[in-house]
C-alpha atoms as a PDB file:
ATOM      1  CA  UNK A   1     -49.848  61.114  84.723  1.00  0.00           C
ATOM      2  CA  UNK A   2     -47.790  58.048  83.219  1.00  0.00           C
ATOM      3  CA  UNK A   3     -44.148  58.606  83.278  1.00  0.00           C
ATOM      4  CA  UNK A   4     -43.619  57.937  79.444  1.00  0.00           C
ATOM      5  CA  UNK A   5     -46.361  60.792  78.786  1.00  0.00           C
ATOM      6  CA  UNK A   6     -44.049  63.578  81.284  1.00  0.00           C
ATOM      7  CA  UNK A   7     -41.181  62.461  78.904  1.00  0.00           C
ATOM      8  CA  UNK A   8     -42.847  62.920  75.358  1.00  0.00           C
ATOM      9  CA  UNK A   9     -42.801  66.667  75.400  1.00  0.00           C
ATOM     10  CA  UNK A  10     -38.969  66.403  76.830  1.00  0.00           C
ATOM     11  CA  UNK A  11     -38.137  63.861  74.185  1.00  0.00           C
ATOM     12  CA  UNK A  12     -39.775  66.153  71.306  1.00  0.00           C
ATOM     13  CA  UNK A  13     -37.623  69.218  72.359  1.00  0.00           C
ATOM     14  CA  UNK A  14     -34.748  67.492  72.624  1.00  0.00           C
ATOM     15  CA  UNK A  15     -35.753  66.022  68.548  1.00  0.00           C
ATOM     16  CA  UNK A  16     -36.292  69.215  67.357  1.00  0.00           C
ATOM     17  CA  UNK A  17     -33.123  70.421  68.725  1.00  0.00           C
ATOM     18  CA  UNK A  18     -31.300  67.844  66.767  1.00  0.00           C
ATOM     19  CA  UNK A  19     -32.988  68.362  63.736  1.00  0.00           C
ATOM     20  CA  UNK A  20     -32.285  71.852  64.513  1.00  0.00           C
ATOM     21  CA  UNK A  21     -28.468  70.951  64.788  1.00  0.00           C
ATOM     22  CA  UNK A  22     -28.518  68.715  61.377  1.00  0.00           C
ATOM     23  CA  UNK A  23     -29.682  71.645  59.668  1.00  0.00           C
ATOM     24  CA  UNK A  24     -26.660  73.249  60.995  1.00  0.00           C
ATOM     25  CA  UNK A  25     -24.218  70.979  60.335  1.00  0.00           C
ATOM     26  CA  UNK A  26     -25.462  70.360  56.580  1.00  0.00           C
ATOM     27  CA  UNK A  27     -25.184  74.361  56.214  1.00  0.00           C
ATOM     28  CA  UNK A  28     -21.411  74.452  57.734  1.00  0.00           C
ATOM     29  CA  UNK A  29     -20.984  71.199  55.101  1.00  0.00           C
ATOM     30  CA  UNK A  30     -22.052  72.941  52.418  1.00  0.00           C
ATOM     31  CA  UNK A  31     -20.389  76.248  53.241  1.00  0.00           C
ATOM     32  CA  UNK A  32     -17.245  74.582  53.613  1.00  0.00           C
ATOM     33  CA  UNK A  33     -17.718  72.451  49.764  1.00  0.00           C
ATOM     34  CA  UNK A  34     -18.347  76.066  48.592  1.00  0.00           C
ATOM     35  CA  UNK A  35     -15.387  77.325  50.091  1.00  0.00           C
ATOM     36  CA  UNK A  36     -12.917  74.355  49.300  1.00  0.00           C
ATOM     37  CA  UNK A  37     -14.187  74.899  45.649  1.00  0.00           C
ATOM     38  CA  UNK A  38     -13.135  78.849  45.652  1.00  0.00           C
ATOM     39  CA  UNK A  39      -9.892  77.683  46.937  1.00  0.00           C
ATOM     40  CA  UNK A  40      -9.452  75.325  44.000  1.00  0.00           C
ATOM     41  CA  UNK A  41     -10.493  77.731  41.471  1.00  0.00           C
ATOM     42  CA  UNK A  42      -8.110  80.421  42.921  1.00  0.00           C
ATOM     43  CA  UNK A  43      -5.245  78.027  42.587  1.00  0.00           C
ATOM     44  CA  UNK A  44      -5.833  76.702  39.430  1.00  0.00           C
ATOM     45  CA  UNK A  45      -6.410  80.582  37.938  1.00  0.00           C
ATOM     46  CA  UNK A  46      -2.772  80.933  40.127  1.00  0.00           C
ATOM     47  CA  UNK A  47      -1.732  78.083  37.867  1.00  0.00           C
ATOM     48  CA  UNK A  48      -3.249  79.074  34.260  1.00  0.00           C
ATOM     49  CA  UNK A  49      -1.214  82.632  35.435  1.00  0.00           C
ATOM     50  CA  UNK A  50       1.762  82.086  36.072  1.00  0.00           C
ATOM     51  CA  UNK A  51       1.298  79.612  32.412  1.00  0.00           C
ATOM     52  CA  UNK A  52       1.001  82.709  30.507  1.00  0.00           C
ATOM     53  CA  UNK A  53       3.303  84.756  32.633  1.00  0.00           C
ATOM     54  CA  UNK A  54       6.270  82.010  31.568  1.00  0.00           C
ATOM     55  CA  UNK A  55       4.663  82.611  28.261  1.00  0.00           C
ATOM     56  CA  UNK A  56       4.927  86.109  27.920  1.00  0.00           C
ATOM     57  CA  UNK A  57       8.424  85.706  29.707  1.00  0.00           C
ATOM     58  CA  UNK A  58      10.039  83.780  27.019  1.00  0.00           C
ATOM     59  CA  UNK A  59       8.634  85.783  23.789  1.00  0.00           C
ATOM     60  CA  UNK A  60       9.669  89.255  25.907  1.00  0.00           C
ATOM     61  CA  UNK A  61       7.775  92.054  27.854  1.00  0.00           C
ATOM     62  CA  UNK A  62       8.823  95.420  29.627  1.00  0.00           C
ATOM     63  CA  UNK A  63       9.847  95.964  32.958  1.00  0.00           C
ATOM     64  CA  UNK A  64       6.331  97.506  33.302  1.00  0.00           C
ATOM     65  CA  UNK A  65       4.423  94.055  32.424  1.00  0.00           C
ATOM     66  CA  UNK A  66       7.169  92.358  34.736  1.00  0.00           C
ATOM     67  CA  UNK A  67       5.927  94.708  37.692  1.00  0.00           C
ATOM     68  CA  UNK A  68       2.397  93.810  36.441  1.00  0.00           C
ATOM     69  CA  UNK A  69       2.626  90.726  36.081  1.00  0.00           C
ATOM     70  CA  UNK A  70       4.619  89.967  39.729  1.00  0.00           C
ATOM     71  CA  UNK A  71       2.004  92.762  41.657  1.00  0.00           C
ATOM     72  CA  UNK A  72      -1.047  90.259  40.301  1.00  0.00           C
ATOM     73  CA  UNK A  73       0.702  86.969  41.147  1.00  0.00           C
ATOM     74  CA  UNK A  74       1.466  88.457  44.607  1.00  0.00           C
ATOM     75  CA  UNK A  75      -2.499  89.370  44.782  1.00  0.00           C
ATOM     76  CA  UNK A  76      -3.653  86.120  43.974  1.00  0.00           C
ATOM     77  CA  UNK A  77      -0.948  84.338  46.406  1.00  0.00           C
ATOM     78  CA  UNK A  78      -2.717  87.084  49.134  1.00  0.00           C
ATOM     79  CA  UNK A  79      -6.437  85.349  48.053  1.00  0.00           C
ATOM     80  CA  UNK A  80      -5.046  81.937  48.178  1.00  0.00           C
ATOM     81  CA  UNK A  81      -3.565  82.374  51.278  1.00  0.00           C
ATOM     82  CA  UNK A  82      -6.493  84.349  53.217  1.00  0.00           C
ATOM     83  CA  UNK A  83      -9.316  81.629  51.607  1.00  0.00           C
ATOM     84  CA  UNK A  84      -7.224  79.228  52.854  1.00  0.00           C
ATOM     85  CA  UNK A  85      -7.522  80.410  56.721  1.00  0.00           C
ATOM     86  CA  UNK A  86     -11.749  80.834  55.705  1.00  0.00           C
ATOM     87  CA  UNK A  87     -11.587  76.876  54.313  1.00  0.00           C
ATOM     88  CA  UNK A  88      -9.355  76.479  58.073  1.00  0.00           C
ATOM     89  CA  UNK A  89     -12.301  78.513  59.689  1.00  0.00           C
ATOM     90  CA  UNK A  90     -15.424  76.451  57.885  1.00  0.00           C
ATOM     91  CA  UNK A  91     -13.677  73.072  59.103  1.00  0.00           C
ATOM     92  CA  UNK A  92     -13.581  73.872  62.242  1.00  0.00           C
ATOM     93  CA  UNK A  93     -17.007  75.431  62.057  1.00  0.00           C
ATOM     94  CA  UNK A  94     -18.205  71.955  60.780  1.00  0.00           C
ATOM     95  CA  UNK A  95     -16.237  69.947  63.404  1.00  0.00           C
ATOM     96  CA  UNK A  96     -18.177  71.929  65.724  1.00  0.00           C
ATOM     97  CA  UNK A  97     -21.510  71.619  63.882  1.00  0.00           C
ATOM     98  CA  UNK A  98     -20.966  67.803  64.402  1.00  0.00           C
ATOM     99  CA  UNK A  99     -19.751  67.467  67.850  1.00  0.00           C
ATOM    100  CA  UNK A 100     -22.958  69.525  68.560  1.00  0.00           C
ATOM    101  CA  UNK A 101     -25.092  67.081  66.244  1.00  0.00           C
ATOM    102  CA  UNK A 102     -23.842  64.274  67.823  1.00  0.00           C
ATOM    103  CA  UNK A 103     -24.679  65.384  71.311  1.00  0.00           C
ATOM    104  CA  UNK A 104     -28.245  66.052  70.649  1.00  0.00           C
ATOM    105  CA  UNK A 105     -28.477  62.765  68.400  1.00  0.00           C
ATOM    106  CA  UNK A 106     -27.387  60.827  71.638  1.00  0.00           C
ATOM    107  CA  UNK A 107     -29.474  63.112  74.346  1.00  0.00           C
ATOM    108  CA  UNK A 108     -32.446  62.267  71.792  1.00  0.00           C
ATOM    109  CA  UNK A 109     -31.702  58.561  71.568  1.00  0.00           C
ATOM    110  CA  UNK A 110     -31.555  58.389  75.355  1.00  0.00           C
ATOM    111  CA  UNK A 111     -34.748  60.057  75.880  1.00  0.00           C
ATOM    112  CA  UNK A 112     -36.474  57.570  73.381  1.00  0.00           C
ATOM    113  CA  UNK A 113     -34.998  54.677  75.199  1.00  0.00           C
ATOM    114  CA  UNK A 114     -36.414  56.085  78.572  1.00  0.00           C
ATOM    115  CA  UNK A 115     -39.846  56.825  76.870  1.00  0.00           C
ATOM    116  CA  UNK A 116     -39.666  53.225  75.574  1.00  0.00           C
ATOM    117  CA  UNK A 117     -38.676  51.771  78.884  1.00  0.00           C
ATOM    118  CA  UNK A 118     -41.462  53.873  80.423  1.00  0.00           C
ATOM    119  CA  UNK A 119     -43.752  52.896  77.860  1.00  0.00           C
ATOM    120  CA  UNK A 120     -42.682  48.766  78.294  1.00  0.00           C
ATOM    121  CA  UNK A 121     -43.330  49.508  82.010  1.00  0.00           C
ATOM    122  CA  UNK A 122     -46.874  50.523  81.857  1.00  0.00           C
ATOM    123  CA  UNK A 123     -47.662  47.968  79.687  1.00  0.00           C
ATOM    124  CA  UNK A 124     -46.737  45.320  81.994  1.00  0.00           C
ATOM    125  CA  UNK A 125     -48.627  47.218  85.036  1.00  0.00           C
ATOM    126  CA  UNK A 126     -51.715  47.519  83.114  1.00  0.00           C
ATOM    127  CA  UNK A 127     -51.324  43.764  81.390  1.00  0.00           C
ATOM    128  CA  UNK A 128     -50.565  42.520  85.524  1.00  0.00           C
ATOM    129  CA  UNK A 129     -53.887  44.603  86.702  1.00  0.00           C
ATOM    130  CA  UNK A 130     -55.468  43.247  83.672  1.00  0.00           C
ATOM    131  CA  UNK A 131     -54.580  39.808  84.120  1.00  0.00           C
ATOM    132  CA  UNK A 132     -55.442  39.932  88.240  1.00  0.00           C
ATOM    133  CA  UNK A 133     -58.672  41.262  88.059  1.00  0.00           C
ATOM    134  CA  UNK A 134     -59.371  38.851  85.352  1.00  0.00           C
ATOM    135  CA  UNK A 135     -58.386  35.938  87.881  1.00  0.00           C
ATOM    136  CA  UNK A 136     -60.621  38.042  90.773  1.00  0.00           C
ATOM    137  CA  UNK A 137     -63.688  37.636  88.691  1.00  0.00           C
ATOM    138  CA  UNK A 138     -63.031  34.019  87.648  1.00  0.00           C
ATOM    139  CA  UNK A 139     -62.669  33.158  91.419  1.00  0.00           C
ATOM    140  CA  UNK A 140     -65.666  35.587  92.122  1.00  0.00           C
ATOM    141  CA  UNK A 141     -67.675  32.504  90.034  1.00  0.00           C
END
């Protein structure tokens, strides 16, 4: 069996596996976009919050809306704060998506190259054997 044939099934796994591993990485991409935009919209409902807790502030409220207000505030700080360490975990989630990509991208690209090389090889065998017995029978007349 030709070399370059032995290598196609190799080089196929190792394709599939980095398809495999885009897939993966597009997934952490996107989970971390979806994150990043929860964070965003926590901190600007943080913002539009404390907004109408100045509000309320200046035109008066009880001690009891104080506590109400400062107990929510201190919940949404909590939510910032722990999406924050799940945007933390989804980037390094996706840096490890990619450094996994990129491995089986370049374990792919090598394979081709040998199949290729393989490939140029037999070609040259087959066009030399082609070309010699081609100059066997012209001698042969």
């Amino acid at each position: 069996m030709a070399p370059s044939k032995r290598f196609k099934p190799v080089l196929r796994v190792a394709e599939s596996r980095e398809r495999t591993a885009a897939r993966q990485l597009g997934d952490s991409q996107r989970n971390m976009r979806e994150q990043e935009a929860r964070l965003e919209e926590l901190r600007r409902y943080h913002q539009e919050y404390l907004e109408r807790f100045d509000v309320a502030a200046r035109s008066g409220m009880s001690a009891a809306q104080l506590r109400e207000y400062q107990a929510f505030i201190a919940k949404l700080e909590l939510a910032i704060r722990e999406q924050e360490a799940i945007v933390q975990a989804s980037d390094t989630d996706c840096c490890a998506k990619q450094a996994e990509w990129q491995q089986k991208r370049v374990r792919s690209q090598v394979l081709d190259k040998v199949v290729q090389r393989c490939e140029s090889e037999e070609r040259r065998t087959r066009e030399s054997r082609e070309q010699k017995e081609t100059d066997e029978r012209n001698q042969r007349r």
